[in-house]
Protein backbone atom coordinates (compact mmCIF):
# COMPACT_ATOMS: atom_id res chain seq x y z
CA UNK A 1 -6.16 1.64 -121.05
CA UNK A 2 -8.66 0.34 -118.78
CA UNK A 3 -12.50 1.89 -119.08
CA UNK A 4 -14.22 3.15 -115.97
CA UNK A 5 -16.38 0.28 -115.98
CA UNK A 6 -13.53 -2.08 -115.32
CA UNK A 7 -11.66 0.08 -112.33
CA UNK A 8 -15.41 -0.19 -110.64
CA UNK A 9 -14.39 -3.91 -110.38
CA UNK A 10 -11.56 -2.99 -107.95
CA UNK A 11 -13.46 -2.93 -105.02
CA UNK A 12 -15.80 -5.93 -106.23
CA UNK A 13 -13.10 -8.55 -105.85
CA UNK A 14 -12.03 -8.58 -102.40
CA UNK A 15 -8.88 -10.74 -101.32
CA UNK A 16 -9.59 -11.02 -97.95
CA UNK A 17 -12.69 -12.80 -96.37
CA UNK A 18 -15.23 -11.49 -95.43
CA UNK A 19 -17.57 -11.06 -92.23
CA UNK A 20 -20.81 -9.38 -91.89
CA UNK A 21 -22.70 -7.40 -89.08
CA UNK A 22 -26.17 -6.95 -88.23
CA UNK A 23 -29.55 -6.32 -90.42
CA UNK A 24 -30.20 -3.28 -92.43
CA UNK A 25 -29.15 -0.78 -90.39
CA UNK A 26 -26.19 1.67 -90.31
CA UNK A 27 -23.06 0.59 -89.11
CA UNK A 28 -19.66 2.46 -88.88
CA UNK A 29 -16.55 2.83 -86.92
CA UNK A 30 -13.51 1.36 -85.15
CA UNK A 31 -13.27 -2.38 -84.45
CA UNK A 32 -10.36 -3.78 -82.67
CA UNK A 33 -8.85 -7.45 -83.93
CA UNK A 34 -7.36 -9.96 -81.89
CA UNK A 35 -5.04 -12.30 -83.38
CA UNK A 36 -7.43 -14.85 -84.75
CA UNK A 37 -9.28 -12.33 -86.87
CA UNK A 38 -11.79 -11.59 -84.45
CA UNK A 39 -13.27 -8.45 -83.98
CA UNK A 40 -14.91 -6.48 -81.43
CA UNK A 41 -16.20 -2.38 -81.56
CA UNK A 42 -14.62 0.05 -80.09
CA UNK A 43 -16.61 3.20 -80.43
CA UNK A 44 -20.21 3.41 -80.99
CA UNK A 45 -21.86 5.62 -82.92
CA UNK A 46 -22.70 7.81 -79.43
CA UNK A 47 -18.96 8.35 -78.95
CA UNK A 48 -19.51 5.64 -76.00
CA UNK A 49 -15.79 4.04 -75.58
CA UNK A 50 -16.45 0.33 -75.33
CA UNK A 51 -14.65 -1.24 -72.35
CA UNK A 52 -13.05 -4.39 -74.38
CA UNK A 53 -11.02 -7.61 -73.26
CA UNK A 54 -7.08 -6.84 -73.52
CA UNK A 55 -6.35 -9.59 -76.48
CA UNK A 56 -8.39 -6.97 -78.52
CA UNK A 57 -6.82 -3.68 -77.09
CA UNK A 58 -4.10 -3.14 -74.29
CA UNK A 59 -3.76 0.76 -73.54
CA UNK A 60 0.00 0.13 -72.84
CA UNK A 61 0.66 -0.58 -75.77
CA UNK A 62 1.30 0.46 -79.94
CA UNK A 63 -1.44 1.20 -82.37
CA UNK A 64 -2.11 1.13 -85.91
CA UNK A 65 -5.84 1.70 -87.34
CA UNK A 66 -6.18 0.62 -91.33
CA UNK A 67 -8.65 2.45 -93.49
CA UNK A 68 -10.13 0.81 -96.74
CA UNK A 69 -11.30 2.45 -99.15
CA UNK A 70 -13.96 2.64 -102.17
CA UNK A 71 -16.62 -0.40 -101.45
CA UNK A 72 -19.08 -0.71 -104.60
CA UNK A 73 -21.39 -3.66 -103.92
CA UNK A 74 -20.55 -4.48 -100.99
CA UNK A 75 -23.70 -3.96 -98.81
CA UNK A 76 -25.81 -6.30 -101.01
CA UNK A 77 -22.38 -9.17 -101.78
CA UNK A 78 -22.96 -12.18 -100.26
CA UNK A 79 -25.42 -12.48 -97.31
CA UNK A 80 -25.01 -9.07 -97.20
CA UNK A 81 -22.83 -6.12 -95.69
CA UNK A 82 -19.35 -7.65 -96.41
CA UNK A 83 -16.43 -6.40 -95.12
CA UNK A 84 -12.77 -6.34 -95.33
CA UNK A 85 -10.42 -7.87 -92.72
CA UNK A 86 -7.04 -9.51 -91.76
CA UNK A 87 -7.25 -12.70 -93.70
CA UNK A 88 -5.37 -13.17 -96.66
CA UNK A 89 -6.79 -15.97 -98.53
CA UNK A 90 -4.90 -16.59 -102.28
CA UNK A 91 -4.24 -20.21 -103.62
CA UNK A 92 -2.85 -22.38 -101.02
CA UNK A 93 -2.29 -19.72 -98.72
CA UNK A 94 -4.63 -18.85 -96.03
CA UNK A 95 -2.42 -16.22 -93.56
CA UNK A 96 -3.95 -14.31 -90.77
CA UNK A 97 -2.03 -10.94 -91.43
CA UNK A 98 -2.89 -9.71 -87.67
CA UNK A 99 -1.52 -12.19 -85.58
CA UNK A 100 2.43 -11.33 -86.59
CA UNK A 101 1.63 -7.55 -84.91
CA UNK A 102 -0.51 -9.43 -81.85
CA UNK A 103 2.60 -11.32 -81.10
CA UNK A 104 4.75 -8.53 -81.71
CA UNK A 105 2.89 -6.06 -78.93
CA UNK A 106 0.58 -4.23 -81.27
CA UNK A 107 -2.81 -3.45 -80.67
CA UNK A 108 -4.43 -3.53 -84.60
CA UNK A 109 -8.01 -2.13 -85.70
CA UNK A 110 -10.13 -1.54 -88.94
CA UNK A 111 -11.89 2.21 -89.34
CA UNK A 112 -15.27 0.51 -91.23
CA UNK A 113 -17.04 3.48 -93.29
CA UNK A 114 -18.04 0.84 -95.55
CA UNK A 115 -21.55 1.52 -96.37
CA UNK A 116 -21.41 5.32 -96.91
CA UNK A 117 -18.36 4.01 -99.13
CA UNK A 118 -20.78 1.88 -101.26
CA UNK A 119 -20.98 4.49 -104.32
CA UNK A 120 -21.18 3.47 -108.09
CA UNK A 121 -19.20 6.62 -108.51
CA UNK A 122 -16.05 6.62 -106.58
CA UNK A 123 -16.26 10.16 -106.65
CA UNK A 124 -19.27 9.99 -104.35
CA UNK A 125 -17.72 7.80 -101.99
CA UNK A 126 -14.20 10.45 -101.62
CA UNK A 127 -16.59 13.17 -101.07
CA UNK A 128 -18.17 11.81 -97.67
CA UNK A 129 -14.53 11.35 -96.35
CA UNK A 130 -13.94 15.40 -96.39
CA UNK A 131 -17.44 16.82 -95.98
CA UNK A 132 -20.59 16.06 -94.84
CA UNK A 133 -22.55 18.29 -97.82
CA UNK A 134 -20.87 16.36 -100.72
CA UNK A 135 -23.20 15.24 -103.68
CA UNK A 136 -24.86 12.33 -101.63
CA UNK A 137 -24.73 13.83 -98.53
CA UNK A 138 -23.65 11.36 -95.83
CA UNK A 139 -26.21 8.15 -97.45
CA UNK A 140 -25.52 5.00 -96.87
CA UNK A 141 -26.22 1.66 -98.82
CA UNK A 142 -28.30 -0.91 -97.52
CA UNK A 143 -28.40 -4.89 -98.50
CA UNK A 144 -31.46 -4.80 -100.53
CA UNK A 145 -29.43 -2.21 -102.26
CA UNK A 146 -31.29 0.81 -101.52
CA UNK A 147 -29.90 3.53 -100.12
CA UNK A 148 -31.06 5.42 -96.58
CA UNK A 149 -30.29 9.12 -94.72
CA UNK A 150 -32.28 7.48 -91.78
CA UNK A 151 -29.37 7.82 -89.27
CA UNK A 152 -27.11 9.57 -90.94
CA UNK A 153 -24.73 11.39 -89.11
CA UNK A 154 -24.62 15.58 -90.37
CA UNK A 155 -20.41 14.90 -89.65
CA UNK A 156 -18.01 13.99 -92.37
CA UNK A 157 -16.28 10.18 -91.92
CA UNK A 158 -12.54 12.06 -91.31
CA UNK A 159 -14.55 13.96 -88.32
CA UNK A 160 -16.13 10.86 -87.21
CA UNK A 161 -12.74 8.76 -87.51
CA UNK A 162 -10.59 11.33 -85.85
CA UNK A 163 -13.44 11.65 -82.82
CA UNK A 164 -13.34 7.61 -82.81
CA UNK A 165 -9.78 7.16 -82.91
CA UNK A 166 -8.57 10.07 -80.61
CA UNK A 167 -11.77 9.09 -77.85
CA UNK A 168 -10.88 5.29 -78.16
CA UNK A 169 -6.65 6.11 -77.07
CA UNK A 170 -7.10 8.72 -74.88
CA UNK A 171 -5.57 6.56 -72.12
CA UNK A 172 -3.13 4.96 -74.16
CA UNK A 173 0.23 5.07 -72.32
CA UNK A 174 2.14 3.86 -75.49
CA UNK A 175 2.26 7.16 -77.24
CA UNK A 176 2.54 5.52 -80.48
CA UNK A 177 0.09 5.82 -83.43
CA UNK A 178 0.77 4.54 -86.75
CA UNK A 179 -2.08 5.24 -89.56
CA UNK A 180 -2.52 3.14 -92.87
CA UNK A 181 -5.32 3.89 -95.88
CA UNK A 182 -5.54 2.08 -98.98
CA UNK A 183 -6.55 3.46 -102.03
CA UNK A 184 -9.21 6.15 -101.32
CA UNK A 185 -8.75 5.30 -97.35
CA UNK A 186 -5.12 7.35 -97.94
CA UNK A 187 -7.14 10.32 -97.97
CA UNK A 188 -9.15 9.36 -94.75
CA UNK A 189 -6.38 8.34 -92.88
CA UNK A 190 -4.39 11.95 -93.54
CA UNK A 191 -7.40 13.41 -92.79
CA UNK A 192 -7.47 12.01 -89.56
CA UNK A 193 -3.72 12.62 -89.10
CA UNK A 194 -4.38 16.08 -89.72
CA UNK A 195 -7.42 16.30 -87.46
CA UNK A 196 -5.22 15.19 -84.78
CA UNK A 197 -2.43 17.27 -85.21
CA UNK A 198 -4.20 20.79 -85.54
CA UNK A 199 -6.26 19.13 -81.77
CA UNK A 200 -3.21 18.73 -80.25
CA UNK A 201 -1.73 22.52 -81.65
CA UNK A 202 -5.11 23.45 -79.84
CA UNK A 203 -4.57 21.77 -76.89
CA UNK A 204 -7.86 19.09 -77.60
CA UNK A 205 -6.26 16.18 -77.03
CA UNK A 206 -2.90 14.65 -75.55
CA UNK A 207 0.29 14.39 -77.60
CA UNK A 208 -0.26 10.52 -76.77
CA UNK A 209 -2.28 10.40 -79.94
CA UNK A 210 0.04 12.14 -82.14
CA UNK A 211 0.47 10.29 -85.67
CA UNK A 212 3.93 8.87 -85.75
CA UNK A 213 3.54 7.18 -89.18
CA UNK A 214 1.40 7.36 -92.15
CA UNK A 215 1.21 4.78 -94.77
CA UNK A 216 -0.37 5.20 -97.88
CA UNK A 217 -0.97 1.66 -99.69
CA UNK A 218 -1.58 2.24 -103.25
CA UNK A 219 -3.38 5.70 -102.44
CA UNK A 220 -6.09 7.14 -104.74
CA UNK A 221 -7.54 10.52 -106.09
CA UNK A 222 -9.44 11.68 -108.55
CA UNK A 223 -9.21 14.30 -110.70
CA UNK A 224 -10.33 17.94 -110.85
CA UNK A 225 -11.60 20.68 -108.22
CA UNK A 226 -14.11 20.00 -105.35
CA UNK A 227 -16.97 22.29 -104.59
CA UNK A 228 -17.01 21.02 -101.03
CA UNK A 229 -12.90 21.39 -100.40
CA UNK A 230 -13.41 24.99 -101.68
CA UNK A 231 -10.18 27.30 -102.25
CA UNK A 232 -7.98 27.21 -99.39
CA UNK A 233 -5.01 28.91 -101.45
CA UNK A 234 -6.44 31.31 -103.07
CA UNK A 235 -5.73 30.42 -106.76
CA UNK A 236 -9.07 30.75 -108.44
CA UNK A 237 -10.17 26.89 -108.31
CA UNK A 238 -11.53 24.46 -106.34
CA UNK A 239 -8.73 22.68 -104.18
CA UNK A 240 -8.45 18.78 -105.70
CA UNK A 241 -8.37 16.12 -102.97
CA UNK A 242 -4.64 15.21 -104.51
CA UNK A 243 -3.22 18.88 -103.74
CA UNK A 244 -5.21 19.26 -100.19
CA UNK A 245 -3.67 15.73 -99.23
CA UNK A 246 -0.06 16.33 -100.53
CA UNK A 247 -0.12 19.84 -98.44
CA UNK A 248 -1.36 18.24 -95.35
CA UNK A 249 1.16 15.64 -95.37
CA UNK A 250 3.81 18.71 -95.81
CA UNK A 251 2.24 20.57 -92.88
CA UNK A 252 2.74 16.86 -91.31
CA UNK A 253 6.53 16.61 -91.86
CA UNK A 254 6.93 20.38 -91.31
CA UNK A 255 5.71 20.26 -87.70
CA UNK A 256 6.25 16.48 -86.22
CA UNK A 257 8.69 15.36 -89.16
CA UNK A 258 5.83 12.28 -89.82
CA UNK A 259 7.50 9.92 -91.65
CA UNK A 260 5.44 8.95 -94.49
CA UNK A 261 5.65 6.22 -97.23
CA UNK A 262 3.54 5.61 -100.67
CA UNK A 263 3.81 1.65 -101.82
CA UNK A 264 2.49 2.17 -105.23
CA UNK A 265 1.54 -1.52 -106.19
CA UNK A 266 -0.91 -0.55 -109.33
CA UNK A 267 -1.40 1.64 -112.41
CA UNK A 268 -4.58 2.88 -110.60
CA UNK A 269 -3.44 6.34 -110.41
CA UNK A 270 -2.25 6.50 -114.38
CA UNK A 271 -5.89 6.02 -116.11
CA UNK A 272 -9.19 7.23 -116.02
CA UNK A 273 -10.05 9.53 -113.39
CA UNK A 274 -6.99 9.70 -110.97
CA UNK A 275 -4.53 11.61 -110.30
CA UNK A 276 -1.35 11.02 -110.77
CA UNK A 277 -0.34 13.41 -107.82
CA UNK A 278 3.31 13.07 -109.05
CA UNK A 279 4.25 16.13 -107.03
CA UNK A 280 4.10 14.06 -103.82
CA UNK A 281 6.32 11.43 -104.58
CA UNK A 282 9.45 13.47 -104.03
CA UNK A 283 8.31 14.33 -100.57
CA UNK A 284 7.64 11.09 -98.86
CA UNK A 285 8.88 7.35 -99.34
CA UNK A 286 8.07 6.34 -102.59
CA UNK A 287 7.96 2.52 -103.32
CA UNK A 288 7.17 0.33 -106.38
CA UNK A 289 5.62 -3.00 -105.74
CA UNK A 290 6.42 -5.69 -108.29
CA UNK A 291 3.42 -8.66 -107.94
CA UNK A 292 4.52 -10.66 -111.08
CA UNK A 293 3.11 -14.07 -109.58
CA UNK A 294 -0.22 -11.86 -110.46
CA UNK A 295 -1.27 -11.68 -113.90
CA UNK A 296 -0.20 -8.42 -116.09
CA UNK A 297 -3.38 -7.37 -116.87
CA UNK A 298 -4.88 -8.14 -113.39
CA UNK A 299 -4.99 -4.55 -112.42
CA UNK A 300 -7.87 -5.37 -109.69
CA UNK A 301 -5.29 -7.73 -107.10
CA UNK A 302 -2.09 -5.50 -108.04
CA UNK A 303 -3.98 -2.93 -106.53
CA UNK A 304 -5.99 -5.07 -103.56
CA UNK A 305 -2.63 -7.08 -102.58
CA UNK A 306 -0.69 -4.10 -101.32
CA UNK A 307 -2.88 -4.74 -98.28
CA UNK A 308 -2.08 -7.68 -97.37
CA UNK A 309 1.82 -7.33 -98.56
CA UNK A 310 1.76 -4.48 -96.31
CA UNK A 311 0.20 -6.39 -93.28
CA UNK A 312 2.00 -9.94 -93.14
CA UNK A 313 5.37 -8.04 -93.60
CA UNK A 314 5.52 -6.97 -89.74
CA UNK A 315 6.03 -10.92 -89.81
CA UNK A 316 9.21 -10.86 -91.03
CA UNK A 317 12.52 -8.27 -91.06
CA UNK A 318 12.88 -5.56 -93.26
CA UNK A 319 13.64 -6.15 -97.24
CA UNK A 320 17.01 -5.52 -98.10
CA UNK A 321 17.98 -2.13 -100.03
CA UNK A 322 20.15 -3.49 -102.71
CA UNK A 323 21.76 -1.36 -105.69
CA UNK A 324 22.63 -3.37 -109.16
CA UNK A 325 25.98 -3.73 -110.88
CA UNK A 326 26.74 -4.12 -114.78
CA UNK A 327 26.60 -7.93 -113.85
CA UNK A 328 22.70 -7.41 -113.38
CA UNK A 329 24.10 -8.62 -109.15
CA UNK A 330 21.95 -7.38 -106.49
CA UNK A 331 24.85 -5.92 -104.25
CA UNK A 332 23.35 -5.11 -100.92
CA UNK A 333 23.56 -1.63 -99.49
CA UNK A 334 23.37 -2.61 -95.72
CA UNK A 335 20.30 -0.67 -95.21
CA UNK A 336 16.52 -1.63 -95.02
CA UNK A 337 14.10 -0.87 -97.73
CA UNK A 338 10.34 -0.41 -96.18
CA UNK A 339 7.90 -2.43 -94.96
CA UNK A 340 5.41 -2.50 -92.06
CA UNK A 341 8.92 -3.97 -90.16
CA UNK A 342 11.04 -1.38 -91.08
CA UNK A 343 12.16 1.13 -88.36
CA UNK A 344 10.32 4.81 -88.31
CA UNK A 345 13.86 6.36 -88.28
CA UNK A 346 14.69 4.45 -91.87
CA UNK A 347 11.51 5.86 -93.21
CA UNK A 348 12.21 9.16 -91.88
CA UNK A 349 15.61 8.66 -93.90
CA UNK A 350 14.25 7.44 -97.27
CA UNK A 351 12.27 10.17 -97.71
CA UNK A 352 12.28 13.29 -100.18
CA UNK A 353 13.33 13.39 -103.85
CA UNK A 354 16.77 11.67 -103.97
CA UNK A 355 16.10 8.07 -104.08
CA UNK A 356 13.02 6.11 -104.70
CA UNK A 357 12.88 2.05 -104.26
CA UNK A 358 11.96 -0.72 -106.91
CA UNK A 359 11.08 -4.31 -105.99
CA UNK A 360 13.47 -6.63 -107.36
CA UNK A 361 13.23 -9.90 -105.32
CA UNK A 362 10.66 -11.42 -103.97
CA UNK A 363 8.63 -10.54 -107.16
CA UNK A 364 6.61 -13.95 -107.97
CA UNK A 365 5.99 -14.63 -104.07
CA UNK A 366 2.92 -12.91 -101.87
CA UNK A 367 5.11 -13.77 -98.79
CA UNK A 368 7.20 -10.39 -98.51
CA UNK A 369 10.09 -12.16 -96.52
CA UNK A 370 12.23 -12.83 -99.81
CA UNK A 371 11.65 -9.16 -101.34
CA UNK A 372 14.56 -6.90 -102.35
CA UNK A 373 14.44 -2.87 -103.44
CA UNK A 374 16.61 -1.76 -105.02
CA UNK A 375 17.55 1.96 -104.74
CA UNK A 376 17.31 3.86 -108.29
CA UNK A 377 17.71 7.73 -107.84
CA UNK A 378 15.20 10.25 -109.26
């Protein structure tokens, strides 16, 4: 079993590169990406909706916003406020994971919350996502290190993401929204999902920004009740950010039928302080990466290469569902398993507690365009 020390290296070692922004100061939001990694903001901190070129954002067309998630170190890294983005850097392979959805019509975009997600206790770091009042507050890390409530918002980073995203597509004619969070990020990214279904329940905002897929890449949550989440169901405990985001994602399917998939590509939820959240599998997609060109023991890229995975496979069609014979032969079922490529309406399918999907093929390769799943059922 790994010791908490060692999961704090997870979001250390980044695998994608890395750009920085501006001196120490606080900097959060939406940024759009263009197909060549490039990056431009979208909302600023005002709510102002920046008027951007169209390689960046087109209002005709798709969407999908990424969340990251837990950022130790990350503020003082480097030269100083490093950040994820679309560039998948790993041996002799140097892949721009945005430009496959650029060509493909999409308009693509990072939610950055990284420096109030710069926490030596990840704990910390979930809190801000789901309340303002949490055990830090709403601090954020600076690149000498220290830590500032200078201009800090007094709103949570789900009600900040959900006022970016929803302000940022108002005018977007597409009507399609697709939402992706990696480990602690999965809870941002329902969050915002939820935010923007009870708005448009309320009549808020348009059912152009409805979610129409949620995608949690090897999702995170820790253990035990929350002071801040409080006891929505009455039991006699705190709520844990596991239950809340399992019954939001049931309120999702009950009222738009979200489809909704969990790519489980790590142990991350087994030891230490997560939560296995076990319940959940049985009601979305569940998937089981297999990275064996990664090391056994290298918990820290099994769990940071779902992103990518998940990213460069809009480049190429859907993995094949396959079922296996006596013969140990991979007998194709005719249907896709999931991927970024795979259609909504599959996803929709896959889901519940019948089946669930282990990778196969494609297992020593980061390029997802030779994987296989085969079906197993529960």
């Amino acid at each position: 079993m790994m010791k908490p020390a060692q999961w704090a290296l997870i979001a250390l070692f980044t695998l994608f590169s890395l750009s920085t922004h501006a001196a120490d100061t606080l900097d959060y939001g939406l940024y759009w990406f263009d197909g060549n990694n490039t990056s431009v903001k979208a909302v600023e901190a005002d709510g102002t909706v920046n008027t951007v070129p169209l390689s960046y954002y087109d209002p005709s067309k798709p969407t999908i916003v990424h969340f990251h998630g837990w950022q130790p170190g990350s503020a003082t890294r480097g030269n100083g406020y490093d950040r994820e983005d679309f560039r998948f850097v790993w041996g002799s392979e140097d892949v721009i994971t945005s430009t496959a959805w650029k060509n493909q019509g999409w308009n693509i975009a990072y939610f950055y919350w990284d420096q109030f997600a710069d926490e030596s206790e990840v704990k910390d770091a979930e809190a801000k996502m789901w309340s303002a009042t949490g055990p830090r507050g709403m601090r954020y890390r600076l690149s000498d290190g220290s830590y500032s409530t200078q201009h800090s918002p007094s709103k949570s980073v789900g009600q900040i993401a959900f006022e970016q995203v929803t302000a940022a597509l108002a005018g977007n004619t597409s009507s399609y929204l697709r939402l992706s969070g990696h480990s602690l990020g999965n809870q941002l990214a329902t969050i915002v999902a939820s935010k923007i279904s009870d708005a448009v329940y309320a009549g808020d905002v348009g059912t152009n920004v409805l979610v129409d897929r949620l995608e949690l890449l090897d999702p995170f949550w820790s253990q035990d009740g929350k002071g801040y989440l409080g006891d929505a169901n009455g039991d006699g405990a705190n709520d844990w950010v596991g239950e809340r985001t399992r019954w939001t994602i049931e309120e999702l399917i009950q009222r738009h039928n979200t489809p909704v998939t969990w790519y489980k590509s790590s142990g991350i939820q087994d030891v230490w302080i997560g939560d296995r959240n076990t319940a959940l599998e049985g009601i979305v997609s569940f998937i089981h990466n297999r990275f064996w060109y990664l090391a056994s023991g290298d918990y820290v890229n099994k769990h940071n290469h779902v992103v990518p995975w998940y990213f460069r496979s809009m480049a190429s069609a859907a993995p094949e569902e396959v079922t296996i014979n006596w013969r140990n032969q991979r007998i194709p079922t005719g249907l896709d398993a999931a991927s970024a490529a795979t259609a909504d309406s599959r996803i929709g399918a896959m889901m519940g507690d019948t089946y669930h999907w282990d990778q196969v093929e494609g297992r020593y390769t980061a390029d997802p365009q030779d994987d296989q799943f085969e079906r197993k059922n529960y």
